[in-house]
C-alpha atoms as a PDB file:
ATOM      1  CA  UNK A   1      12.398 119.775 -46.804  1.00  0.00           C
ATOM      2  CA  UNK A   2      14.146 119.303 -50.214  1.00  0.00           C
ATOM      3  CA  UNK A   3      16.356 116.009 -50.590  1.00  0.00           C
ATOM      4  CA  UNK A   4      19.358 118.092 -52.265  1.00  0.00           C
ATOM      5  CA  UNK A   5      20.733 119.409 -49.203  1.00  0.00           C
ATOM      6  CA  UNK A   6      22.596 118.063 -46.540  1.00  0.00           C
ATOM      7  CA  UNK A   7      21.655 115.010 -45.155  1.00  0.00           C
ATOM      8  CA  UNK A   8      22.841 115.237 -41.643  1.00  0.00           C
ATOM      9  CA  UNK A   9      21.147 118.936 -41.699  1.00  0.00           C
ATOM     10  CA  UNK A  10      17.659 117.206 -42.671  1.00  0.00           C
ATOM     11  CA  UNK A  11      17.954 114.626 -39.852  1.00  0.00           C
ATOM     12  CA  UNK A  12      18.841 117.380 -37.354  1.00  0.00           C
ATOM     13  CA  UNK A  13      15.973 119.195 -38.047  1.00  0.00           C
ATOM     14  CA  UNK A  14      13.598 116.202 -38.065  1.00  0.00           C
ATOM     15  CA  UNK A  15      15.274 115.370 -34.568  1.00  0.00           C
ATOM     16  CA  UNK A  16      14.270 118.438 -33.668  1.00  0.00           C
ATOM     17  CA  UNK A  17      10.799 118.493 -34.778  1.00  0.00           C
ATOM     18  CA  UNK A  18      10.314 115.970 -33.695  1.00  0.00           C
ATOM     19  CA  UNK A  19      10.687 116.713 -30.057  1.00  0.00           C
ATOM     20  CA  UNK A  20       9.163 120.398 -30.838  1.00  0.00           C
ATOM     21  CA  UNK A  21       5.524 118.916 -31.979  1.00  0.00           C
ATOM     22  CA  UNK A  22       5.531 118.061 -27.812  1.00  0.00           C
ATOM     23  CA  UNK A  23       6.582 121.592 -26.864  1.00  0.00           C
ATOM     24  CA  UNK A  24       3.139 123.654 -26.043  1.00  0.00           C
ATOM     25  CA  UNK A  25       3.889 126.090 -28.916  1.00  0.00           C
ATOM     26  CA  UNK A  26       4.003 123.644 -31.512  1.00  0.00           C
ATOM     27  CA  UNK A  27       1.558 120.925 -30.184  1.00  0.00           C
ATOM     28  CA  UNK A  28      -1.654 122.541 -31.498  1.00  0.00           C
ATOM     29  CA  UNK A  29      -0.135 123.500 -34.964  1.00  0.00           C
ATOM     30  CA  UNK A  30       1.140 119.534 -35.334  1.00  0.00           C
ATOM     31  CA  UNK A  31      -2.491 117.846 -33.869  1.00  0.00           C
ATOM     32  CA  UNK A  32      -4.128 120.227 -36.502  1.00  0.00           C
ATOM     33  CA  UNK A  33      -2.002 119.038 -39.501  1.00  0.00           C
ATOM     34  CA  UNK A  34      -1.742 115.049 -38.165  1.00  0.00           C
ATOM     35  CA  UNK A  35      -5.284 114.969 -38.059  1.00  0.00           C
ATOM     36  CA  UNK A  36      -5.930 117.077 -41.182  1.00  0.00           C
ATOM     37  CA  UNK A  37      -3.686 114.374 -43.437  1.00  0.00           C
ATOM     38  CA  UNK A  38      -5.155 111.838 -41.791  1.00  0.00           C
ATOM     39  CA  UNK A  39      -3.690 107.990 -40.396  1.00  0.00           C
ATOM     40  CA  UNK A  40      -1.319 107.434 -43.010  1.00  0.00           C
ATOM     41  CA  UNK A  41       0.877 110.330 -43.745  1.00  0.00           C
ATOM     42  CA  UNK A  42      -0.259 112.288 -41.468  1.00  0.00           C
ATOM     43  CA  UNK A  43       1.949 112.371 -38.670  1.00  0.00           C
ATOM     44  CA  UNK A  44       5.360 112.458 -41.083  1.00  0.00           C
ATOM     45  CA  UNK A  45       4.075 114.874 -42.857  1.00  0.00           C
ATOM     46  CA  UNK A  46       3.243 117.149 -39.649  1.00  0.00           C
ATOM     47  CA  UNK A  47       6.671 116.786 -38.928  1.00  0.00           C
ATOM     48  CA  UNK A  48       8.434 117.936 -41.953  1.00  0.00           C
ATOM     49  CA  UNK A  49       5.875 121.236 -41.413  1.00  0.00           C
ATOM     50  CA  UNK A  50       7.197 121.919 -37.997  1.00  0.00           C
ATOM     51  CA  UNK A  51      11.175 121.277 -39.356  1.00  0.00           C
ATOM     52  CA  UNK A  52      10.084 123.969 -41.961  1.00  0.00           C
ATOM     53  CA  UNK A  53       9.340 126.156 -39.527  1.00  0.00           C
ATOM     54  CA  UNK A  54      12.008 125.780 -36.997  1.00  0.00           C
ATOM     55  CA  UNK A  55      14.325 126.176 -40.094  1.00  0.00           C
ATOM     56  CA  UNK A  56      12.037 129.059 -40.668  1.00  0.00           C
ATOM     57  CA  UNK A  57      12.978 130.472 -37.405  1.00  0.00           C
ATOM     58  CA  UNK A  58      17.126 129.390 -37.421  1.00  0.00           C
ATOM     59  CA  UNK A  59      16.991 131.509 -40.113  1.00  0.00           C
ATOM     60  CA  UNK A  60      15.854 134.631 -38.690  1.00  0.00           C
ATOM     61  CA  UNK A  61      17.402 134.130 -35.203  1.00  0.00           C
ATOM     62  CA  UNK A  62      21.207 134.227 -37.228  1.00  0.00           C
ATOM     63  CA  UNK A  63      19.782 137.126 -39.745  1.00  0.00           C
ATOM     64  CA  UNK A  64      18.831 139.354 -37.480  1.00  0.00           C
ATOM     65  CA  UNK A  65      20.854 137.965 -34.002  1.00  0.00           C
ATOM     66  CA  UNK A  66      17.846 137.746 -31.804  1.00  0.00           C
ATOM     67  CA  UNK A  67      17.022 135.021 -29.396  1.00  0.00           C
ATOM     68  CA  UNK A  68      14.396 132.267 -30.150  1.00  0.00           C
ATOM     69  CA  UNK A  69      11.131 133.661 -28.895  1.00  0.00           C
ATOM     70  CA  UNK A  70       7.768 132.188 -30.928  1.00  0.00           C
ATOM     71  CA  UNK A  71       5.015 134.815 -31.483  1.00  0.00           C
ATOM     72  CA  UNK A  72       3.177 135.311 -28.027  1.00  0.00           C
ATOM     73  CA  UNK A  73       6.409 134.269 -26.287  1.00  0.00           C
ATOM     74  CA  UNK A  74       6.805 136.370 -22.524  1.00  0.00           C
ATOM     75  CA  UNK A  75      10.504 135.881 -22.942  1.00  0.00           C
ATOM     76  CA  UNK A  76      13.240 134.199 -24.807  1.00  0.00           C
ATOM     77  CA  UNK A  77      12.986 130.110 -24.729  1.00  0.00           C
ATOM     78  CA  UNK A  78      16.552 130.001 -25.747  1.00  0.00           C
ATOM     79  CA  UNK A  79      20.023 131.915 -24.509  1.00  0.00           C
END
């Protein structure tokens, strides 16, 4: 998450991570990396890998206009 782009942008997706490292599909990926980095920057940095990917996944959902469904997904989480 590079400082040279919007700011409000950055703190939306942090918001969103945020609240994401709770969802079931992120949670493992998150507990991995917190407890990889260890007590420090762990956690923050954890974060900033789950923004990357939900930015990840923005991304593709407006490329290619498909709905928001994670690999392994039944069906769409989002409308």
């Amino acid at each position: 998450m590079t400082h040279a782009g919007p700011k409000y942008l950055r703190w939306a997706l942090m918001e969103a991570a945020v609240h994401a490292c709770r969802h079931q599909v992120y949670a493992a990926r998150y507990q991995a990396n917190k407890k990889r980095l260890g007590k420090q920057r762990g956690a923050k940095v954890a974060q900033v890998d789950i923004a990357r990917r939900l930015a990840e996944a923005i991304w593709h959902m407006l490329t290619r206009n498909t709905t928001f469904a994670p690999a392994g997904a039944t069906r769409a989480l989002a409308a």
